[in-house]
C-alpha atoms as a PDB file:
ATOM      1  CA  UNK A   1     -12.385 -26.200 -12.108  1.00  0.00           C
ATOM      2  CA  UNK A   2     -15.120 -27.877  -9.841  1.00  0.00           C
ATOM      3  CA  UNK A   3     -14.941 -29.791  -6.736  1.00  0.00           C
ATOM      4  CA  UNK A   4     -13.804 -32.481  -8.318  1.00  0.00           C
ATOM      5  CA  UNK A   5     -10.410 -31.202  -9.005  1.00  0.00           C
ATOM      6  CA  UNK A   6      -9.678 -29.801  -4.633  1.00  0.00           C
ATOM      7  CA  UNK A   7     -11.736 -33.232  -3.371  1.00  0.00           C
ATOM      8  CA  UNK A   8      -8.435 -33.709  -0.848  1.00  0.00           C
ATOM      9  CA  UNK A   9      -9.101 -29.911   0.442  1.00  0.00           C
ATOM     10  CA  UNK A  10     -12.997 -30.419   0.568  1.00  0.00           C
ATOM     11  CA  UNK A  11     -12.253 -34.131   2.358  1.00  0.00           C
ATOM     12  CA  UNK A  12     -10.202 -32.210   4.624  1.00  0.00           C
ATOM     13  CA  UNK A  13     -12.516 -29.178   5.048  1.00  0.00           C
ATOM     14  CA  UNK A  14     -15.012 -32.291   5.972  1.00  0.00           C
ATOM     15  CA  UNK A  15     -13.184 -33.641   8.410  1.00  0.00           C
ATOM     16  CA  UNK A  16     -12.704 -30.533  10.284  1.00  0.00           C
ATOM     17  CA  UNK A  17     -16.091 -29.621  10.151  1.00  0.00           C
ATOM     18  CA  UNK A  18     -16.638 -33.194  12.172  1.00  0.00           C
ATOM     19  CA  UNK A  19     -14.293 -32.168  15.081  1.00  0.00           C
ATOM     20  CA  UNK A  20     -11.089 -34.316  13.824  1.00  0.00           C
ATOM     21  CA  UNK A  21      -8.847 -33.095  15.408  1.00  0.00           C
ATOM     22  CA  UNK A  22      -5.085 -34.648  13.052  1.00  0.00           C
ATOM     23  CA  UNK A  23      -7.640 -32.727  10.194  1.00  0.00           C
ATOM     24  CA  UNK A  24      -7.318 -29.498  12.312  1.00  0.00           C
ATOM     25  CA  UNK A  25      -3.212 -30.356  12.821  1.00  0.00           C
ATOM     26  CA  UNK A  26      -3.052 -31.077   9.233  1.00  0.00           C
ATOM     27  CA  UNK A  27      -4.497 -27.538   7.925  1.00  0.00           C
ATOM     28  CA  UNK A  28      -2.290 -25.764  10.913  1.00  0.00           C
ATOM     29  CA  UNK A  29       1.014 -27.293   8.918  1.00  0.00           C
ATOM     30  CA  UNK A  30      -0.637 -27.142   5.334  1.00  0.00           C
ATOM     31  CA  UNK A  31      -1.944 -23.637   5.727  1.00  0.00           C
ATOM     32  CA  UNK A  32      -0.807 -21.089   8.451  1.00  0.00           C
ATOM     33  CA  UNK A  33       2.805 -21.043   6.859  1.00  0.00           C
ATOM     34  CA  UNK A  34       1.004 -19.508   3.419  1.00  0.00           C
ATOM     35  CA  UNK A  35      -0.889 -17.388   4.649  1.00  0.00           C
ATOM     36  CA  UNK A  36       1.376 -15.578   6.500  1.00  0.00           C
ATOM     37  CA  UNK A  37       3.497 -15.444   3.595  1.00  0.00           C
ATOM     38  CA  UNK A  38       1.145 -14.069   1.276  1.00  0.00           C
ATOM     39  CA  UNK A  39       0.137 -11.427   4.179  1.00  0.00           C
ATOM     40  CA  UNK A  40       3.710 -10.260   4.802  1.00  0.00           C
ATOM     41  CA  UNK A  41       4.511  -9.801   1.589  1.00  0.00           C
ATOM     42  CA  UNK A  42       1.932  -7.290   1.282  1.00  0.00           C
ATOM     43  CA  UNK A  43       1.793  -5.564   4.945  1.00  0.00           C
ATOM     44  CA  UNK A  44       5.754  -4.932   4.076  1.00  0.00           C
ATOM     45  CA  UNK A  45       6.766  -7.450   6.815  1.00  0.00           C
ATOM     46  CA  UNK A  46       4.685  -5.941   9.678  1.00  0.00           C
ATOM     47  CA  UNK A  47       5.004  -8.834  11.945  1.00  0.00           C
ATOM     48  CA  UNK A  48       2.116  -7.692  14.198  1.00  0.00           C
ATOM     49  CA  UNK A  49      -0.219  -6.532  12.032  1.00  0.00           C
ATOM     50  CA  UNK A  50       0.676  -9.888   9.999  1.00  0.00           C
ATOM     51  CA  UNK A  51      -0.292 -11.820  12.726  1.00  0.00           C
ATOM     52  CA  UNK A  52      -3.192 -10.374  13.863  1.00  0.00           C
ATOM     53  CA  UNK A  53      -5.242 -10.380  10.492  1.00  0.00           C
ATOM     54  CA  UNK A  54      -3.685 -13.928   9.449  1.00  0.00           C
ATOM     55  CA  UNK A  55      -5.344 -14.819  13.063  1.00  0.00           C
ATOM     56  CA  UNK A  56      -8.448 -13.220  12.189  1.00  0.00           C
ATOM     57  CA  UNK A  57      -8.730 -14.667   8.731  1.00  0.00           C
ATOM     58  CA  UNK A  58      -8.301 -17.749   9.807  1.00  0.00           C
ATOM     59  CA  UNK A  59     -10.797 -17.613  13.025  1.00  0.00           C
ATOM     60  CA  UNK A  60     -13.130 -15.893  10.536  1.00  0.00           C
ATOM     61  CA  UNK A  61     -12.570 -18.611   7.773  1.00  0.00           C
ATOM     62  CA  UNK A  62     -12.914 -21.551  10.458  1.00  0.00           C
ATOM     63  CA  UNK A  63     -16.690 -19.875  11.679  1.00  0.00           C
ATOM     64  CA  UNK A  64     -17.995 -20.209   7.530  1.00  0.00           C
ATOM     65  CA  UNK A  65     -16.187 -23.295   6.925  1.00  0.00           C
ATOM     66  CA  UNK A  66     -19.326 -25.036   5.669  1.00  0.00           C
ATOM     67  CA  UNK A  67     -19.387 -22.604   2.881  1.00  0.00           C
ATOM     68  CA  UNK A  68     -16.579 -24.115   1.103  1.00  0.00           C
ATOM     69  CA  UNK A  69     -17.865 -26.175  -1.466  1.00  0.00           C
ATOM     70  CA  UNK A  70     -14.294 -27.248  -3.141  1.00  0.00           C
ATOM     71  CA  UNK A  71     -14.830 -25.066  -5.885  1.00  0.00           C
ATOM     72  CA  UNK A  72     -11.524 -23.278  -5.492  1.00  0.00           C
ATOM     73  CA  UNK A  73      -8.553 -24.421  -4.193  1.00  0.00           C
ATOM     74  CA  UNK A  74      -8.457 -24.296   0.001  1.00  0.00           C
ATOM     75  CA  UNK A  75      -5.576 -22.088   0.053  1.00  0.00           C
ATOM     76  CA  UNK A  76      -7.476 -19.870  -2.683  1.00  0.00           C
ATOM     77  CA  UNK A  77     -10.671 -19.085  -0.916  1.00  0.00           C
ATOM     78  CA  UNK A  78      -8.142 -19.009   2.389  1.00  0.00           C
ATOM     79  CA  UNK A  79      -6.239 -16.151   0.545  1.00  0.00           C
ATOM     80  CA  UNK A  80      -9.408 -14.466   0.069  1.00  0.00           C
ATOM     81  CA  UNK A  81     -10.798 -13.980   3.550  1.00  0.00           C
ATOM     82  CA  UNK A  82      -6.846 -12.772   4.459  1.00  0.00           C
ATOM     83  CA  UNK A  83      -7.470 -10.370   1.538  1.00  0.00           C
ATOM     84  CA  UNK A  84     -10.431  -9.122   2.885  1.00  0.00           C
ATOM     85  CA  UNK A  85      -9.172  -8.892   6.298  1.00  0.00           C
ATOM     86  CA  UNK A  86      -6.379  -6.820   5.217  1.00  0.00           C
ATOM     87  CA  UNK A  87      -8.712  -4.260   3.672  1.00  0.00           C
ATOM     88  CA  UNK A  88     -10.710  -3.723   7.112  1.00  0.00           C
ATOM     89  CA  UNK A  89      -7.088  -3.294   8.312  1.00  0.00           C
ATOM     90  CA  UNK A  90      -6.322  -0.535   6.013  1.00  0.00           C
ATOM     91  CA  UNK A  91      -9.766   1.086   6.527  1.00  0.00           C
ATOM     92  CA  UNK A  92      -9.217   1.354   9.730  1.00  0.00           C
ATOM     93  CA  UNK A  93      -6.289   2.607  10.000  1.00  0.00           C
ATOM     94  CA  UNK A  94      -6.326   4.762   7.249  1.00  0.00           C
ATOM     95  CA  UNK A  95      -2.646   4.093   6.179  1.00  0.00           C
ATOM     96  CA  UNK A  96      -1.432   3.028   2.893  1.00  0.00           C
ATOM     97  CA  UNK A  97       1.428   0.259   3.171  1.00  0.00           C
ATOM     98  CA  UNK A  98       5.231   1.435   2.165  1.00  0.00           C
ATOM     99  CA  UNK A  99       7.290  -0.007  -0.190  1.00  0.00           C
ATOM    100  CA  UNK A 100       5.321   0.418  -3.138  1.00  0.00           C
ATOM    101  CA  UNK A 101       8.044   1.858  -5.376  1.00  0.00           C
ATOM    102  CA  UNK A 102       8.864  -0.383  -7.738  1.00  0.00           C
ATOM    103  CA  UNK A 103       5.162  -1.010  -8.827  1.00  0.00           C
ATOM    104  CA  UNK A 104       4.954   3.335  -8.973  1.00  0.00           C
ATOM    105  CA  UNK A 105       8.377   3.435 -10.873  1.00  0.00           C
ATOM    106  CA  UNK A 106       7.384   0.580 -13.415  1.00  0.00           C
ATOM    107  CA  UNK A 107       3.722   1.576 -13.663  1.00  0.00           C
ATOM    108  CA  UNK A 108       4.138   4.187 -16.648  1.00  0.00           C
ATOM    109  CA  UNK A 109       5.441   0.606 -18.712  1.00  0.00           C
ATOM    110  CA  UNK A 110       1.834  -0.760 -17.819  1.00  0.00           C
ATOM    111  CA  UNK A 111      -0.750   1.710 -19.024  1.00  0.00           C
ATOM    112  CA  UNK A 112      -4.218   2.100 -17.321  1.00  0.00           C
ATOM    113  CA  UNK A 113      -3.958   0.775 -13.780  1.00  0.00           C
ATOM    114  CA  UNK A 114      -3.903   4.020 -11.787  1.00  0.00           C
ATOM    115  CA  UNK A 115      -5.691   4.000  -8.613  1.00  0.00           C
ATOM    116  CA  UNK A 116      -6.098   7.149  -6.108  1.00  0.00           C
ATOM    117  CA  UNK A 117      -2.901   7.254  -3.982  1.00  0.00           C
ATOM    118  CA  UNK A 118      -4.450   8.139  -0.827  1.00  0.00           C
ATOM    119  CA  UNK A 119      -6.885   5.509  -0.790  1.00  0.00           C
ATOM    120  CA  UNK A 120      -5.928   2.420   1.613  1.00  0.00           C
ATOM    121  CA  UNK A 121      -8.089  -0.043  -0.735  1.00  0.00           C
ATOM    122  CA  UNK A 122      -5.473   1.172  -3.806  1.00  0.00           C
ATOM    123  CA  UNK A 123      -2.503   0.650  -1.820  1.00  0.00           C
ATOM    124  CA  UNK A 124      -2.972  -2.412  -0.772  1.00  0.00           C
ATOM    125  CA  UNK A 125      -3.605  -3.176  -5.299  1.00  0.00           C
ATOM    126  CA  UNK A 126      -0.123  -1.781  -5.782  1.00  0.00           C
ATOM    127  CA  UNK A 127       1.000  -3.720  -3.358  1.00  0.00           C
ATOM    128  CA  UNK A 128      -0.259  -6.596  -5.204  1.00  0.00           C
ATOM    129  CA  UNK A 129       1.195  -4.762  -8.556  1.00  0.00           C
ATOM    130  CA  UNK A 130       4.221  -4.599  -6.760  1.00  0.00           C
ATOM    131  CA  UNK A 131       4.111  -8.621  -6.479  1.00  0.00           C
ATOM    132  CA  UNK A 132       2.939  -9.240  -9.944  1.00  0.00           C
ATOM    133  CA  UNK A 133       5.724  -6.343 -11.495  1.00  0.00           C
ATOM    134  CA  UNK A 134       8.533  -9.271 -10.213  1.00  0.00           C
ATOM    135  CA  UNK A 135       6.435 -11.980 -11.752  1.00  0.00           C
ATOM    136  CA  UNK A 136       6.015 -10.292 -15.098  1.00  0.00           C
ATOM    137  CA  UNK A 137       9.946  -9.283 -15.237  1.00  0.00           C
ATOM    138  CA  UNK A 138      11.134 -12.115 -14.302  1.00  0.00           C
ATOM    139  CA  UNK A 139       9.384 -14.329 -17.221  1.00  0.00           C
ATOM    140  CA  UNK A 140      10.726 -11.605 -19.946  1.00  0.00           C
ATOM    141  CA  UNK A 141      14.201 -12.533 -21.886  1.00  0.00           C
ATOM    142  CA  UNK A 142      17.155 -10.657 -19.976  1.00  0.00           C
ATOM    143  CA  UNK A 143      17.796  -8.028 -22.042  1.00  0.00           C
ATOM    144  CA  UNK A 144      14.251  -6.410 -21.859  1.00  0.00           C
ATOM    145  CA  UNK A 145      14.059  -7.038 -18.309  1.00  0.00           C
ATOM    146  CA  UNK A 146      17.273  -5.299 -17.998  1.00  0.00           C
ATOM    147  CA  UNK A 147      16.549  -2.340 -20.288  1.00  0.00           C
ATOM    148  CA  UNK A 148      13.411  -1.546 -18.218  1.00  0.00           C
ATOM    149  CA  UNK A 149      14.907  -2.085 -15.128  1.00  0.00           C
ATOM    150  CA  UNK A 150      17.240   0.765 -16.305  1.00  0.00           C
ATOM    151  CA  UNK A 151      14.786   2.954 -17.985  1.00  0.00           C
ATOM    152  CA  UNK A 152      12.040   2.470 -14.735  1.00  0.00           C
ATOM    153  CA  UNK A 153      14.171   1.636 -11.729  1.00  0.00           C
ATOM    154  CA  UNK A 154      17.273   3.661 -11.908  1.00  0.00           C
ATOM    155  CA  UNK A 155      15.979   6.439 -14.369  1.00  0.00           C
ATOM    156  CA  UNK A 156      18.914   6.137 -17.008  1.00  0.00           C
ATOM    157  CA  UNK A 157      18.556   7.879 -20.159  1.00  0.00           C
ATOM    158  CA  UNK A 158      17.995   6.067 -23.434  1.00  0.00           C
ATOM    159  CA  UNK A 159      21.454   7.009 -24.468  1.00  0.00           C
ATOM    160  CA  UNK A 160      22.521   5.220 -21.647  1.00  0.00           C
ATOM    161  CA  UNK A 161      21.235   2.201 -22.026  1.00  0.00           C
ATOM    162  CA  UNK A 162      22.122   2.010 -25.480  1.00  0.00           C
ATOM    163  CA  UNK A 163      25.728   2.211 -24.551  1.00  0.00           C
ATOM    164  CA  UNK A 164      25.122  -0.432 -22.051  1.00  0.00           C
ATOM    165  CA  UNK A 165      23.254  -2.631 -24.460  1.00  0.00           C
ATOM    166  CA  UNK A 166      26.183  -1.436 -27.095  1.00  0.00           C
ATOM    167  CA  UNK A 167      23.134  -0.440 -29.445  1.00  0.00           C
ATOM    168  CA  UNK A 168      22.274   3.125 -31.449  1.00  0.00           C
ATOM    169  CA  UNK A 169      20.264   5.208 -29.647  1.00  0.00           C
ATOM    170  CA  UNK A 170      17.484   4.123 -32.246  1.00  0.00           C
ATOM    171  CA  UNK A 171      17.922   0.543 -31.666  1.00  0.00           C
ATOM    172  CA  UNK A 172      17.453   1.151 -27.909  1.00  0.00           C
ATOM    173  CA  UNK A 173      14.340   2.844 -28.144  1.00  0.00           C
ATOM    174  CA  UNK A 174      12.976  -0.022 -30.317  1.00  0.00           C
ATOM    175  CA  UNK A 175      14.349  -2.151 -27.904  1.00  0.00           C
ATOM    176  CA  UNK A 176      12.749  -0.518 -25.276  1.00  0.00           C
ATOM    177  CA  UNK A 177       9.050  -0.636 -27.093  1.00  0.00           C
ATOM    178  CA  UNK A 178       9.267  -3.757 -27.878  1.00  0.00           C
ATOM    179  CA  UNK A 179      10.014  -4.444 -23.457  1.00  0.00           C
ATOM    180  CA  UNK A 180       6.998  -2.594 -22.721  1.00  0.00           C
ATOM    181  CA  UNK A 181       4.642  -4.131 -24.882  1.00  0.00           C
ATOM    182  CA  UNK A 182       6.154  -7.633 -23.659  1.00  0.00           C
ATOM    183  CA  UNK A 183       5.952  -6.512 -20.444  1.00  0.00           C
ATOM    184  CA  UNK A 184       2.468  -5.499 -20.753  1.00  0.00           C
ATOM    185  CA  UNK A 185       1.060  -8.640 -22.090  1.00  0.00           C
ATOM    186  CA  UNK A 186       3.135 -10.397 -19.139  1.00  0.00           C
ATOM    187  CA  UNK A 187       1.406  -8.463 -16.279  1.00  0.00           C
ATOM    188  CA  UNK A 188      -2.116  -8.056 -17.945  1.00  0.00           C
ATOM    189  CA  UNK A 189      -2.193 -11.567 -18.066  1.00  0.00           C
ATOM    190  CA  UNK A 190      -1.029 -11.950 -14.773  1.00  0.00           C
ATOM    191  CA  UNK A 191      -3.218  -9.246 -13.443  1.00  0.00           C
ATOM    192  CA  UNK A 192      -6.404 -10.969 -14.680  1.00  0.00           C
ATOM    193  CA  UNK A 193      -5.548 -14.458 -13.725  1.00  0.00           C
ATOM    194  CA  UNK A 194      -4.904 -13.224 -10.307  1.00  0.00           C
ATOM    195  CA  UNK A 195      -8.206 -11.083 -10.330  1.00  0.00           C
ATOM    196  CA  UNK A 196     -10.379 -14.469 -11.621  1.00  0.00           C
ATOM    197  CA  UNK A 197      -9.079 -16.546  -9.007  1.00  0.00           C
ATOM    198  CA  UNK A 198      -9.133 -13.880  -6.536  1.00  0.00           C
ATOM    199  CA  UNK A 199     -12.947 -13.065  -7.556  1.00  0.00           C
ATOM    200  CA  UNK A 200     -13.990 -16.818  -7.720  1.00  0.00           C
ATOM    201  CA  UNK A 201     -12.578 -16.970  -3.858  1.00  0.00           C
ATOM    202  CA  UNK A 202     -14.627 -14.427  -2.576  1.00  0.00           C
ATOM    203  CA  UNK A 203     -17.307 -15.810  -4.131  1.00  0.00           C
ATOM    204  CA  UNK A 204     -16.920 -18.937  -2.679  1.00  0.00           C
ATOM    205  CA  UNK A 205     -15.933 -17.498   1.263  1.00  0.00           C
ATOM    206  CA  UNK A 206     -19.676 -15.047   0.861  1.00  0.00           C
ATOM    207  CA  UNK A 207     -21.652 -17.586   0.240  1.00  0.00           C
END
């Protein structure tokens, strides 16, 4: 995608940048709303903290505003600068954000996305995980999402879940294999389109 396809968020990017102020009213309604959204969701609701780095992203985002070339999507490169603003958080702090079990539980379903639990910078990924685990279940037929809901989430043993599925103990395991590897494909793919666009916003908010 080039500027072409975000001219209305580079128009209104534009018209900010010349003082207007109904452009400035416009991006409060289009804008603050998201961001705050896509901040709670990973600072597990923390109103303040929430507030304070969606403030600071934005006052940030505001100062570089002639950067934005329309290359990405406003709310894109917007998401960015909040991303990067919650990292400083966590640095500073030093704190990992709660919450993070059902990204730990699922993980062993996922493979090779580890990251050192102590470190802020990898809490705040799972977090993300976290986010993307919902996305990736959610698009899988029922009865996989089920069986690893039961296999990751409540622990049940395979015997277990066949009952529940009314399925040999066999046919549960292959049932279960056949989840993961969905599952995996699901949240890779998820996983890198989230990393591209994420990537190709910072890009565009350092420049």
């Amino acid at each position: 995608m080039g500027a072409a396809d975000h001219a209305a968020d580079l128009e209104l990017a534009e018209r900010m940048l010349a003082g207007e102020e109904a452009a400035f009213e416009t991006f409060g309604e289009r804008y603050f709303k998201a961001l705050y959204r896509f901040a709670a969701a990973r600072l597990d609701g923390d109103r303040d903290s929430t507030r304070e780095i969606v403030q600071s992203a934005v006052a940030k985002a505001l100062a570089k505003l002639d950067t934005y070339r329309g290359e990405a999507a406003l709310l894109t490169w917007l998401c960015s600068c909040c991303r990067n603003e919650m990292l400083m958080h966590f640095r500073r702090r030093r704190t990992a954000p709660a919450g993070l079990e059902l990204a730990e539980e699922v993980e062993p379903a996922v493979g090779s996305f580890s990251q050192r639990p102590r470190d802020p910078e990898a809490a705040l990924l799972k977090q993300e995980k976290a986010h993307l685990v919902h996305m990736a279940l959610d698009g899988l037929p029922a009865r996989y999402a089920q069986a690893l809901e039961w296999k990751y989430l409540d622990r049940l043993p395979v015997e277990e879940i066949a009952a529940r599925l009314d399925l040999r103990p066999k046919a549960a395991e292959s049932l279960l294999t056949r989840a993961r590897q969905a599952f995996r494909s699901s949240y890779e793919s998820l996983w890198n389109a989230e990393q591209k666009e994420a990537d190709h916003g910072r890009e565009r908010s350092e420049d």
